[in-house]
C-alpha atoms as a PDB file:
ATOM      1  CA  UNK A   1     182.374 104.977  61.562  1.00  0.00           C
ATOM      2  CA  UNK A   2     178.710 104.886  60.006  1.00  0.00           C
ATOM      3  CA  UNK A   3     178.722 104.796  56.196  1.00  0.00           C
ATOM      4  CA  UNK A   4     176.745 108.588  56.316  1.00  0.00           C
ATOM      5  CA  UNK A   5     179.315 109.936  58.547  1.00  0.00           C
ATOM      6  CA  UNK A   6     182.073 108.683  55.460  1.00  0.00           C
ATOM      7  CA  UNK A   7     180.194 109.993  52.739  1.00  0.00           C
ATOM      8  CA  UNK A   8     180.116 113.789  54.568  1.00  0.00           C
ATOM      9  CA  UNK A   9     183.394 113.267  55.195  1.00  0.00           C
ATOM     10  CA  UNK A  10     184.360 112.960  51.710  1.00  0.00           C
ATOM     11  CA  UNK A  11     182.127 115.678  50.909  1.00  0.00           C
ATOM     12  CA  UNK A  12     183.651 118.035  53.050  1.00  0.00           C
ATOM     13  CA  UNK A  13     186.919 117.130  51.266  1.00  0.00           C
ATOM     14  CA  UNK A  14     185.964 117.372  47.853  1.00  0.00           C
ATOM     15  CA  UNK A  15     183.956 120.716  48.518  1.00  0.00           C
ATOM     16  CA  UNK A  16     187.634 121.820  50.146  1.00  0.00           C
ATOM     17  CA  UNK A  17     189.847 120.701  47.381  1.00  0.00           C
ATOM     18  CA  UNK A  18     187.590 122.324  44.396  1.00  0.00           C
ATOM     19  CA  UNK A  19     187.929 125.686  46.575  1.00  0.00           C
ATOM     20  CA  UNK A  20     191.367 125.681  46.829  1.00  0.00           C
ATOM     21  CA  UNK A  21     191.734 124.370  43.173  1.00  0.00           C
ATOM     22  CA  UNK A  22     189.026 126.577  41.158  1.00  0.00           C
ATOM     23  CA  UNK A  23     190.964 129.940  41.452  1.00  0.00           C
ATOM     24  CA  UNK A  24     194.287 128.360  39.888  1.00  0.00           C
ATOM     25  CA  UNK A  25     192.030 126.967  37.506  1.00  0.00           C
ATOM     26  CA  UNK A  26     190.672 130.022  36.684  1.00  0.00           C
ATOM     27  CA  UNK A  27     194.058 131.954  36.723  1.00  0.00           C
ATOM     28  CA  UNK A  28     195.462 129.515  33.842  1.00  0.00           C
ATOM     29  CA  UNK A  29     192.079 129.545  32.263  1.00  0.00           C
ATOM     30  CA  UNK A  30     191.792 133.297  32.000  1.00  0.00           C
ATOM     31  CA  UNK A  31     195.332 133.797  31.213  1.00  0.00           C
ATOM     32  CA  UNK A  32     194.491 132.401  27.612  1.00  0.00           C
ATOM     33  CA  UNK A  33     191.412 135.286  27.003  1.00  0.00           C
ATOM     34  CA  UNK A  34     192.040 138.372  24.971  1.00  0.00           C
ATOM     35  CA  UNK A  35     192.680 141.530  27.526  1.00  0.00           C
ATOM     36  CA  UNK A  36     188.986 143.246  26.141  1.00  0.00           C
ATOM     37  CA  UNK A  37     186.860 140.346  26.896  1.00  0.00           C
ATOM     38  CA  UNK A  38     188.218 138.889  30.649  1.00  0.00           C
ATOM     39  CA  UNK A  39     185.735 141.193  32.226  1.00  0.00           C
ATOM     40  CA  UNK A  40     182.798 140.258  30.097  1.00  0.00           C
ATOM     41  CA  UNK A  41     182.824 136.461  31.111  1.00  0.00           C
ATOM     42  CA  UNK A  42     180.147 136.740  33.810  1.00  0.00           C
ATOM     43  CA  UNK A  43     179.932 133.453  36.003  1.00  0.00           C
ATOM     44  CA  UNK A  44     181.084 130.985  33.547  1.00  0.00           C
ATOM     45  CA  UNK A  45     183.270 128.429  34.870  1.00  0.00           C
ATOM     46  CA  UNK A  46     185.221 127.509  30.886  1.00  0.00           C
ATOM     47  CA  UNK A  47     186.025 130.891  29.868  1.00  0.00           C
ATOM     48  CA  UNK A  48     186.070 131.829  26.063  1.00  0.00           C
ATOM     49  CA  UNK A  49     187.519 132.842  23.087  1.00  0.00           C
ATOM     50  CA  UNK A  50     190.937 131.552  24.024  1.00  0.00           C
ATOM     51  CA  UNK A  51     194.127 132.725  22.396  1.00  0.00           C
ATOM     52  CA  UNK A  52     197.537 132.435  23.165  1.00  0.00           C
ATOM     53  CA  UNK A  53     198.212 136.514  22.385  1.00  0.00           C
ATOM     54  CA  UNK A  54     198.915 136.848  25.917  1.00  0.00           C
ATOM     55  CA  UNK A  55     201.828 134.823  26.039  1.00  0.00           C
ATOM     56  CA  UNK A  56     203.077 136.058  22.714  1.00  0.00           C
ATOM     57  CA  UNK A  57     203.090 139.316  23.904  1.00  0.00           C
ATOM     58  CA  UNK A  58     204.718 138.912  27.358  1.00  0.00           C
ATOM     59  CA  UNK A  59     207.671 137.460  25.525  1.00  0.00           C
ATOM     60  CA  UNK A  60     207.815 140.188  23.434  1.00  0.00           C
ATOM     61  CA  UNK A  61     208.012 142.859  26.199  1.00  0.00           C
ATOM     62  CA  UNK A  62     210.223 141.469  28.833  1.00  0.00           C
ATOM     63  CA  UNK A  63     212.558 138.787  28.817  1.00  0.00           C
ATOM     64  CA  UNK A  64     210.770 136.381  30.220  1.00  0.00           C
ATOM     65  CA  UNK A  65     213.737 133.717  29.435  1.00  0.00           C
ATOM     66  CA  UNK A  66     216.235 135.279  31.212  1.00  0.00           C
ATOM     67  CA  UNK A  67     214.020 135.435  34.490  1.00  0.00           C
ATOM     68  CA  UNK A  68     212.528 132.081  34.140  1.00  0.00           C
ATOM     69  CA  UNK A  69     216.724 131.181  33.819  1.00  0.00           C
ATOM     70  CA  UNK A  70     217.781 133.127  36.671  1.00  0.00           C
ATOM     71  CA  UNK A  71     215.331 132.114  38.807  1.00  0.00           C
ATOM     72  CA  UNK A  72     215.591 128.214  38.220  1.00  0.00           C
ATOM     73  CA  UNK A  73     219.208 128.474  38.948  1.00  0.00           C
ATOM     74  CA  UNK A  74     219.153 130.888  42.144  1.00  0.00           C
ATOM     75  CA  UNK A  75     216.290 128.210  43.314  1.00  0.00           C
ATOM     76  CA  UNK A  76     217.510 124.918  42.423  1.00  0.00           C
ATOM     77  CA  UNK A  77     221.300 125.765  43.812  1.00  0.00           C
ATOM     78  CA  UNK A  78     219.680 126.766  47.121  1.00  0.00           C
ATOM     79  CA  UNK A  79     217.581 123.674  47.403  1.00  0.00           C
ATOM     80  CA  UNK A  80     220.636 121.869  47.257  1.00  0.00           C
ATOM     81  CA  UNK A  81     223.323 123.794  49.003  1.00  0.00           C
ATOM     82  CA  UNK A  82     220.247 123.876  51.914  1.00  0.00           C
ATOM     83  CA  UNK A  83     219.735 120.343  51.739  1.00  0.00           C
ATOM     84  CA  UNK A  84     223.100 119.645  51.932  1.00  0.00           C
ATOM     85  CA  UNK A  85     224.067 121.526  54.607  1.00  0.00           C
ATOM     86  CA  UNK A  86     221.326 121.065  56.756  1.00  0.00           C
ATOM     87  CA  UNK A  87     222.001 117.472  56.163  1.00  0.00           C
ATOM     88  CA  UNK A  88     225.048 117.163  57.603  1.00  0.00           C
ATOM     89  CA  UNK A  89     224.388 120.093  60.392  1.00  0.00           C
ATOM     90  CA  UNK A  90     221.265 118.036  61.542  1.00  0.00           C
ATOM     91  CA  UNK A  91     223.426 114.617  61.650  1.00  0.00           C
ATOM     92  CA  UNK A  92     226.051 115.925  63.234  1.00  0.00           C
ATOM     93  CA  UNK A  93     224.126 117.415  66.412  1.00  0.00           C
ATOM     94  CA  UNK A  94     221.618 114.048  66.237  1.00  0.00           C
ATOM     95  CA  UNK A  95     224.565 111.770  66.572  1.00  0.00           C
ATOM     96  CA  UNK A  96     228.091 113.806  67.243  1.00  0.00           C
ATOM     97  CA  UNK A  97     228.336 114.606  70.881  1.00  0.00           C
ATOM     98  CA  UNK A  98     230.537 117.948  71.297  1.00  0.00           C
ATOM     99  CA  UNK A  99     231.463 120.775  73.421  1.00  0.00           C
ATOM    100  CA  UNK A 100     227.950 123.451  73.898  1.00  0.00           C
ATOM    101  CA  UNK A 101     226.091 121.285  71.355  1.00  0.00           C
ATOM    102  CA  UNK A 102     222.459 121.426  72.951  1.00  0.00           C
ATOM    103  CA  UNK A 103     223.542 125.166  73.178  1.00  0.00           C
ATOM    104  CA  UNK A 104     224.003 125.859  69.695  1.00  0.00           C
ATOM    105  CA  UNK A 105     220.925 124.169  68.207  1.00  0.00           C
ATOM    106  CA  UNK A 106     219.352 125.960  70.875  1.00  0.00           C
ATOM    107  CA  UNK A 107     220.241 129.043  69.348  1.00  0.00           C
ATOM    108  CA  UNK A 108     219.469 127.972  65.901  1.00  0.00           C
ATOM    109  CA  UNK A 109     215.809 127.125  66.748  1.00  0.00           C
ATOM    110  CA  UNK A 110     215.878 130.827  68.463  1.00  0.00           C
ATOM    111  CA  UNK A 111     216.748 132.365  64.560  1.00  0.00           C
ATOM    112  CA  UNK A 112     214.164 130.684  63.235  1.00  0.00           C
ATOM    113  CA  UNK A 113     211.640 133.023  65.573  1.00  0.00           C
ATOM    114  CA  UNK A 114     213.389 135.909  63.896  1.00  0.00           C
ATOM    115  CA  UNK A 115     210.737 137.523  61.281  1.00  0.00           C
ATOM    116  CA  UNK A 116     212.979 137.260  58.082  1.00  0.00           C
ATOM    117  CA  UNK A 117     212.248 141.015  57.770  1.00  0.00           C
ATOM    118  CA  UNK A 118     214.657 141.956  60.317  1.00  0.00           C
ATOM    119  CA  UNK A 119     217.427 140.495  58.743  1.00  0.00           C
ATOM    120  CA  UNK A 120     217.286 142.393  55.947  1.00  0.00           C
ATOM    121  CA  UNK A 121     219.249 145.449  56.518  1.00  0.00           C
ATOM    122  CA  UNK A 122     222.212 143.736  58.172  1.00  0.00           C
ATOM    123  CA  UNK A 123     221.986 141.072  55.237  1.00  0.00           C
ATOM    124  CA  UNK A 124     222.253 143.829  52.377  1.00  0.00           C
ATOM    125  CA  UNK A 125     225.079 145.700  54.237  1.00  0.00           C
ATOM    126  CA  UNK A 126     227.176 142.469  54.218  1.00  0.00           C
ATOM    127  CA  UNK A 127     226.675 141.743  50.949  1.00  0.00           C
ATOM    128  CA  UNK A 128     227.717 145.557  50.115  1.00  0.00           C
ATOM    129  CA  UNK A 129     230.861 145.012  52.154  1.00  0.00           C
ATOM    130  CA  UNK A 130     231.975 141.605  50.206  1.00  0.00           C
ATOM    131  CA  UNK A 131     230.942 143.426  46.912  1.00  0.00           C
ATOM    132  CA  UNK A 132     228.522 140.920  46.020  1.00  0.00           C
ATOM    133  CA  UNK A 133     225.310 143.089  45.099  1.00  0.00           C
ATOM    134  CA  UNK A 134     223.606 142.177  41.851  1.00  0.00           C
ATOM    135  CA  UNK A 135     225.512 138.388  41.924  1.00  0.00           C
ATOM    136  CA  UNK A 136     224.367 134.988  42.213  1.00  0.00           C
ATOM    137  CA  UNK A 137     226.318 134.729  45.391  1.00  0.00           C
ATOM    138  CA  UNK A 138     224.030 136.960  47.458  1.00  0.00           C
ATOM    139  CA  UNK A 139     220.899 135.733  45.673  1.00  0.00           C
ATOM    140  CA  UNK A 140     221.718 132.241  46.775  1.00  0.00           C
ATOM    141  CA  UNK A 141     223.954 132.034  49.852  1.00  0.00           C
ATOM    142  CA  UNK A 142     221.361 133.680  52.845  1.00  0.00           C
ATOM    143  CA  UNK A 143     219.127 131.012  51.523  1.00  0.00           C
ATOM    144  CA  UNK A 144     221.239 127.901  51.780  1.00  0.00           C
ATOM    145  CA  UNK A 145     221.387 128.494  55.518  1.00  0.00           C
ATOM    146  CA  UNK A 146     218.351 127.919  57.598  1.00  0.00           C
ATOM    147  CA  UNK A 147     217.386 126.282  61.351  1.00  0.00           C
ATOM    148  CA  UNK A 148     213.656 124.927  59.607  1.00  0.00           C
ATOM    149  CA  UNK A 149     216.164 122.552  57.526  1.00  0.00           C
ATOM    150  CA  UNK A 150     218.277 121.408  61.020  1.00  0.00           C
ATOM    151  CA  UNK A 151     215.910 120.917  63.162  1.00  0.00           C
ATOM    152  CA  UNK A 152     213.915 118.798  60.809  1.00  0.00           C
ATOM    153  CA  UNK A 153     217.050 116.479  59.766  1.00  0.00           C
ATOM    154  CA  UNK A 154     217.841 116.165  63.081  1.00  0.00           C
ATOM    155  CA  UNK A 155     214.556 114.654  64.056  1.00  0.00           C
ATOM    156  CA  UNK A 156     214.714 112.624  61.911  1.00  0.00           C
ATOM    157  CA  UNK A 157     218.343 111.268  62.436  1.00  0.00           C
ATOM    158  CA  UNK A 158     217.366 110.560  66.218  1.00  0.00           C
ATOM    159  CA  UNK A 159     215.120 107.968  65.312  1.00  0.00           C
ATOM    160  CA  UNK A 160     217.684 106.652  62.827  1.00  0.00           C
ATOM    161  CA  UNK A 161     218.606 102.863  64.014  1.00  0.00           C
ATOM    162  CA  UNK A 162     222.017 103.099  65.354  1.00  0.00           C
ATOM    163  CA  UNK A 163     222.405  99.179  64.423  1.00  0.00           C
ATOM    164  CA  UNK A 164     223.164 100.399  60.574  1.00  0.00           C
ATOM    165  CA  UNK A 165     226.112 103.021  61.731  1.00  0.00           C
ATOM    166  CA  UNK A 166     227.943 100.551  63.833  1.00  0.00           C
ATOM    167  CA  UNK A 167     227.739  97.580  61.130  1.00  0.00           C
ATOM    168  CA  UNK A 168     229.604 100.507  58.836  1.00  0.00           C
ATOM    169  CA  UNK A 169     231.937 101.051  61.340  1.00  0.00           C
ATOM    170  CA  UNK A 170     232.554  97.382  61.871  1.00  0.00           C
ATOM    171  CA  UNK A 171     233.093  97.074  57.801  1.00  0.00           C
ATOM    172  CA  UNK A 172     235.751 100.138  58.309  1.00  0.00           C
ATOM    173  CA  UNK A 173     233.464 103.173  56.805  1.00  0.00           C
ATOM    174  CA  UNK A 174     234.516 106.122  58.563  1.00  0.00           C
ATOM    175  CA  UNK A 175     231.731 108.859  59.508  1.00  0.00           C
ATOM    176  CA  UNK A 176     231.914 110.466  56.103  1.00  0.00           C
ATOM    177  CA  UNK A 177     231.578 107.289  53.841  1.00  0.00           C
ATOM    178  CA  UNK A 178     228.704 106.274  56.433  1.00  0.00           C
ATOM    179  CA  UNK A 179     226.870 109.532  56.130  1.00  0.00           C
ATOM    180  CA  UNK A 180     227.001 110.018  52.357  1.00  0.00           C
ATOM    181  CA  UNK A 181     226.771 106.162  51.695  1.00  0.00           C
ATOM    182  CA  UNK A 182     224.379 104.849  54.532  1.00  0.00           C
ATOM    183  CA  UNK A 183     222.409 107.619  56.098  1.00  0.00           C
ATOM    184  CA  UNK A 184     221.837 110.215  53.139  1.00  0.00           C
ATOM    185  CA  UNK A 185     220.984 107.723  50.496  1.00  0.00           C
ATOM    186  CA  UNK A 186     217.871 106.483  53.661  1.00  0.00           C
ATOM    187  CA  UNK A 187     216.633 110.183  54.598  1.00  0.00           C
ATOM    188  CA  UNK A 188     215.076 110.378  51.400  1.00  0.00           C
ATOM    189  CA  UNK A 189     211.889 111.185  52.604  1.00  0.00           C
ATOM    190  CA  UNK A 190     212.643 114.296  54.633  1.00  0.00           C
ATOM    191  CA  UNK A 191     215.124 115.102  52.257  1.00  0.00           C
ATOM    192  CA  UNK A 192     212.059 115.491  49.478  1.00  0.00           C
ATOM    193  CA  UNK A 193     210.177 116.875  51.612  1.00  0.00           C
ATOM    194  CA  UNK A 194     212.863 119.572  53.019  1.00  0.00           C
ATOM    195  CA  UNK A 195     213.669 120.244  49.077  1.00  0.00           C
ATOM    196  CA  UNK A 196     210.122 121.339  48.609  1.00  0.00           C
ATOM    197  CA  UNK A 197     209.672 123.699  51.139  1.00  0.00           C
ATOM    198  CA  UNK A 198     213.171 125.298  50.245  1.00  0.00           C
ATOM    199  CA  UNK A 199     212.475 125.190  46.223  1.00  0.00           C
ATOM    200  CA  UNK A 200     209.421 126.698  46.366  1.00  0.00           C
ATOM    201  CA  UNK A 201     210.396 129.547  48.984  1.00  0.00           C
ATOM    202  CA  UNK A 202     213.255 130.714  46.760  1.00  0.00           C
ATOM    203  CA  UNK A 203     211.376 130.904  44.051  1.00  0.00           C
ATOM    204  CA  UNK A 204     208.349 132.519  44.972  1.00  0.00           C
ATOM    205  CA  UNK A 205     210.623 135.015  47.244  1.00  0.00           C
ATOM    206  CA  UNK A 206     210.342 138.718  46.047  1.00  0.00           C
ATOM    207  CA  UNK A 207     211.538 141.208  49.003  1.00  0.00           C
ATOM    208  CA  UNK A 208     215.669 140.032  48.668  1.00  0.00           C
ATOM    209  CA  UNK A 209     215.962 139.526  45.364  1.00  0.00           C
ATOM    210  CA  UNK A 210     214.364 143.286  44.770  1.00  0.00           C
ATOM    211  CA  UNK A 211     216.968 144.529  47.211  1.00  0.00           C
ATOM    212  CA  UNK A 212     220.052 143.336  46.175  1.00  0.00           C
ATOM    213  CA  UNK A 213     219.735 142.957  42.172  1.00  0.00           C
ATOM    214  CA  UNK A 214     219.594 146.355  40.247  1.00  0.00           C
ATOM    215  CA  UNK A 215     220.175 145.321  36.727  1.00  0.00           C
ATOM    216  CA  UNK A 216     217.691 143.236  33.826  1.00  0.00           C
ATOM    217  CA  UNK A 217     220.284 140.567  33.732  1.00  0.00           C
ATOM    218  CA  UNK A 218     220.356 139.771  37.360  1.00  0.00           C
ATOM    219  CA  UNK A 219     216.159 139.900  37.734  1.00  0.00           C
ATOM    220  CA  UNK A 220     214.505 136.536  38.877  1.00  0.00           C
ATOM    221  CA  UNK A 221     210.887 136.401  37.820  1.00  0.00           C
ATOM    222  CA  UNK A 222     208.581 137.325  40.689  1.00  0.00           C
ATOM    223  CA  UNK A 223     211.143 140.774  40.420  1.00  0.00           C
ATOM    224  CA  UNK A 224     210.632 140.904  37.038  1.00  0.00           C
ATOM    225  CA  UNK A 225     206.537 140.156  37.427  1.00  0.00           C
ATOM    226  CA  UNK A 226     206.275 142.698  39.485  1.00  0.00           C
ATOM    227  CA  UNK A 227     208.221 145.647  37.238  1.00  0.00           C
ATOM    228  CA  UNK A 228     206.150 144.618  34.248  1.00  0.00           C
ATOM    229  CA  UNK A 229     203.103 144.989  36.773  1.00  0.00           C
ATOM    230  CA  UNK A 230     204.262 148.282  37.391  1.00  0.00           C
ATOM    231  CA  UNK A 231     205.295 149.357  33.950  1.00  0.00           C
ATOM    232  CA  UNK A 232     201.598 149.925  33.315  1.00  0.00           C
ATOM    233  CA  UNK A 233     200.176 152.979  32.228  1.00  0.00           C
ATOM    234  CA  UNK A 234     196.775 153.945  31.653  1.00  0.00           C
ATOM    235  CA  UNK A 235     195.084 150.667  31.010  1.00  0.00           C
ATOM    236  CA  UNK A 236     195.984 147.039  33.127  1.00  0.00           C
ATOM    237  CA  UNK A 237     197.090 144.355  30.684  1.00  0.00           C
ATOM    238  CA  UNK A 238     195.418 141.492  32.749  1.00  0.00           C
ATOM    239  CA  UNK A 239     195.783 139.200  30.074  1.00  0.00           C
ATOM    240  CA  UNK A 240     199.329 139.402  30.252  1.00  0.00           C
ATOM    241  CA  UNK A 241     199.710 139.693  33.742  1.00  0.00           C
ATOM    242  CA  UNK A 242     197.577 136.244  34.236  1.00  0.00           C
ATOM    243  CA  UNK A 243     200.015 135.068  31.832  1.00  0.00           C
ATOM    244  CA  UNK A 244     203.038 135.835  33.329  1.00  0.00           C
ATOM    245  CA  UNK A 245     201.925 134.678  36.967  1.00  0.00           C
ATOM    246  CA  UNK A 246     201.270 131.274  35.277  1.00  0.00           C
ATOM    247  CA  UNK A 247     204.201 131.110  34.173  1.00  0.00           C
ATOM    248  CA  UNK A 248     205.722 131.529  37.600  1.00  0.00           C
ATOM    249  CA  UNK A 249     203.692 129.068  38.839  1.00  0.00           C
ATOM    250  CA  UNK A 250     205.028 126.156  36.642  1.00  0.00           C
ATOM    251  CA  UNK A 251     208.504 125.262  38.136  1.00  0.00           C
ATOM    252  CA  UNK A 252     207.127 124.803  42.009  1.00  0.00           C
ATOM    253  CA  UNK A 253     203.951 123.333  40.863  1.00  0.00           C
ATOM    254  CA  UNK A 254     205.980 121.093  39.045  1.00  0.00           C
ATOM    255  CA  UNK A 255     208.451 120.051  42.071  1.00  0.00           C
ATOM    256  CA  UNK A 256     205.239 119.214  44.481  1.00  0.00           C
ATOM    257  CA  UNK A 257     204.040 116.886  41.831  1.00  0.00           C
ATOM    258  CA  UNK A 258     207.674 114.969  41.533  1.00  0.00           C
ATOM    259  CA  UNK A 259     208.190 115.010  45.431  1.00  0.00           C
ATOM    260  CA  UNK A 260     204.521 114.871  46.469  1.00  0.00           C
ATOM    261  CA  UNK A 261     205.015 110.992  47.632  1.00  0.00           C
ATOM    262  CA  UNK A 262     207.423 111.353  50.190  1.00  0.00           C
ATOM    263  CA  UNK A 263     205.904 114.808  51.280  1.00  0.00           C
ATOM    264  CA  UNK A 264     203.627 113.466  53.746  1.00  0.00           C
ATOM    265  CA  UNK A 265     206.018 110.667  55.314  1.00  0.00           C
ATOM    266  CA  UNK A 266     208.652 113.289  55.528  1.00  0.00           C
ATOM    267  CA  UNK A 267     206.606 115.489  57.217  1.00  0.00           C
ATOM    268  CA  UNK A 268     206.118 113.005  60.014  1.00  0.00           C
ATOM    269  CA  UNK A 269     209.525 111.828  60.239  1.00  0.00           C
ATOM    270  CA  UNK A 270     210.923 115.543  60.028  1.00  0.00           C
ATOM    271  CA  UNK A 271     208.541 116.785  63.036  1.00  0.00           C
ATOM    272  CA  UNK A 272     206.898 114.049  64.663  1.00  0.00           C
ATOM    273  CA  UNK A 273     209.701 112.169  66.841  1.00  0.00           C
END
């Protein structure tokens, strides 16, 4: 490749990644103007005066706490019960050979053409039925379970070497000391990369957690976002609503930037066998 042809290529990158970076730029750096001027800053790209009133004040009006708590524990718990779980589901049909196996991961890559929409309704009347609306357990159990997290483990457990699992087997592991001693402890990659995707979905989801919680205690904080969005009157407090949407953004942004190495290996292991 000719030295131009590099340089527009790493134009064409740069002019992408400032695109996609400016506006949460601009979200954190607006979320620190007074409510009267964020309309007044023309095209500036550093906005100004900045204060931290908006914060202040979105602490003082909801609990911002007990969402940020809520959903950090509804999302982590689901990251790991899904993890786990798909771990072992994915292993099982890469390497266990059983009765209708092809058939059942069959149907489990057919649920994941299912628009999560549809499952709604028959979700929420369950949950009625075991009496666990407004809990943790119906906040967190629909998401543990998902075919996205199988199918991924399992590719990448076909392309495991088989040569590890039989020198276990040799050294008397049986399949459970091999799985949680050999083969877990290696899938790290996928395993980040699975832990991402799941993290961030729980937390950013809205629609189920609006459904099925009905009290302050029980909000997470995209629920709770979009109630003090709606308990606006007459004017828009912008200020505070940039505020609080930062806020939200701080836990996934965060759990990219610890698991962002393996992302794109486990990616390619997860999908590309």
């Amino acid at each position: 490749m000719r030295n131009w042809q590099k340089v527009v290529g790493y134009l064409c990158l740069i002019a992408i990644a400032i695109s996609m970076l400016y506006p949460f730029f601009a979200l954190v750096n607006l979320s620190f103007v007074p409510n009267g001027e964020i309309f007044n800053q023309g095209g500036k790209i550093f906005y100004s005066p900045l204060t931290l009133d908006n914060y202040s004040s979105v602490f003082e009006k909801i609990p911002v706490w007990k969402y940020f708590i809520n959903s950090l524990f509804v999302a982590s718990v689901t990251t790991v019960g899904q993890v786990l779980f798909s771990a072992l589901a994915g292993y099982a049909f890469a390497r266990l050979k059983f009765k209708w196996r092809d058939g059942l991961f069959l149907l489990i890559l057919i649920t994941m053409l299912v628009p999560p929409q549809v499952n709604i309704i028959p979700l929420f009347f369950l949950m009625r039925q075991l009496g666990w609306i407004n809990t943790y357990q119906a906040l967190i159990l629909p998401g543990v379970f998902g075919g996205l997290g199988i199918f991924m483990m399992r590719q990448y457990f076909l392309g495991f070497p088989k040569d590890l699992e039989e020198a276990a087997k040799i050294d008397g592991c049986n399949i459970i000391n091999t799985f949680f001693k050999i083969i877990f402890p290696l899938a790290t990659p996928v395993i980040a990369t699975l832990a991402i995707f799941t993290f961030v979905s729980a937390w950013n989801s809205f629609m189920w957690p609006l459904i099925v919680t009905n009290t302050e205690s029980m909000r997470t904080l995209p629920v709770g976002l979009a109630i003090f969005k709606g308990s606006f009157r007459e004017i828009t407090l912008w200020g505070d609503l940039l505020a609080c949407s930062v806020i939200c953004t701080i836990p996934a942004v965060g759990v990219f930037l610890l698991g962002k190495k393996y992302f794109i290996g486990g990616v390619l292991k997860g999908i590309g066998k």
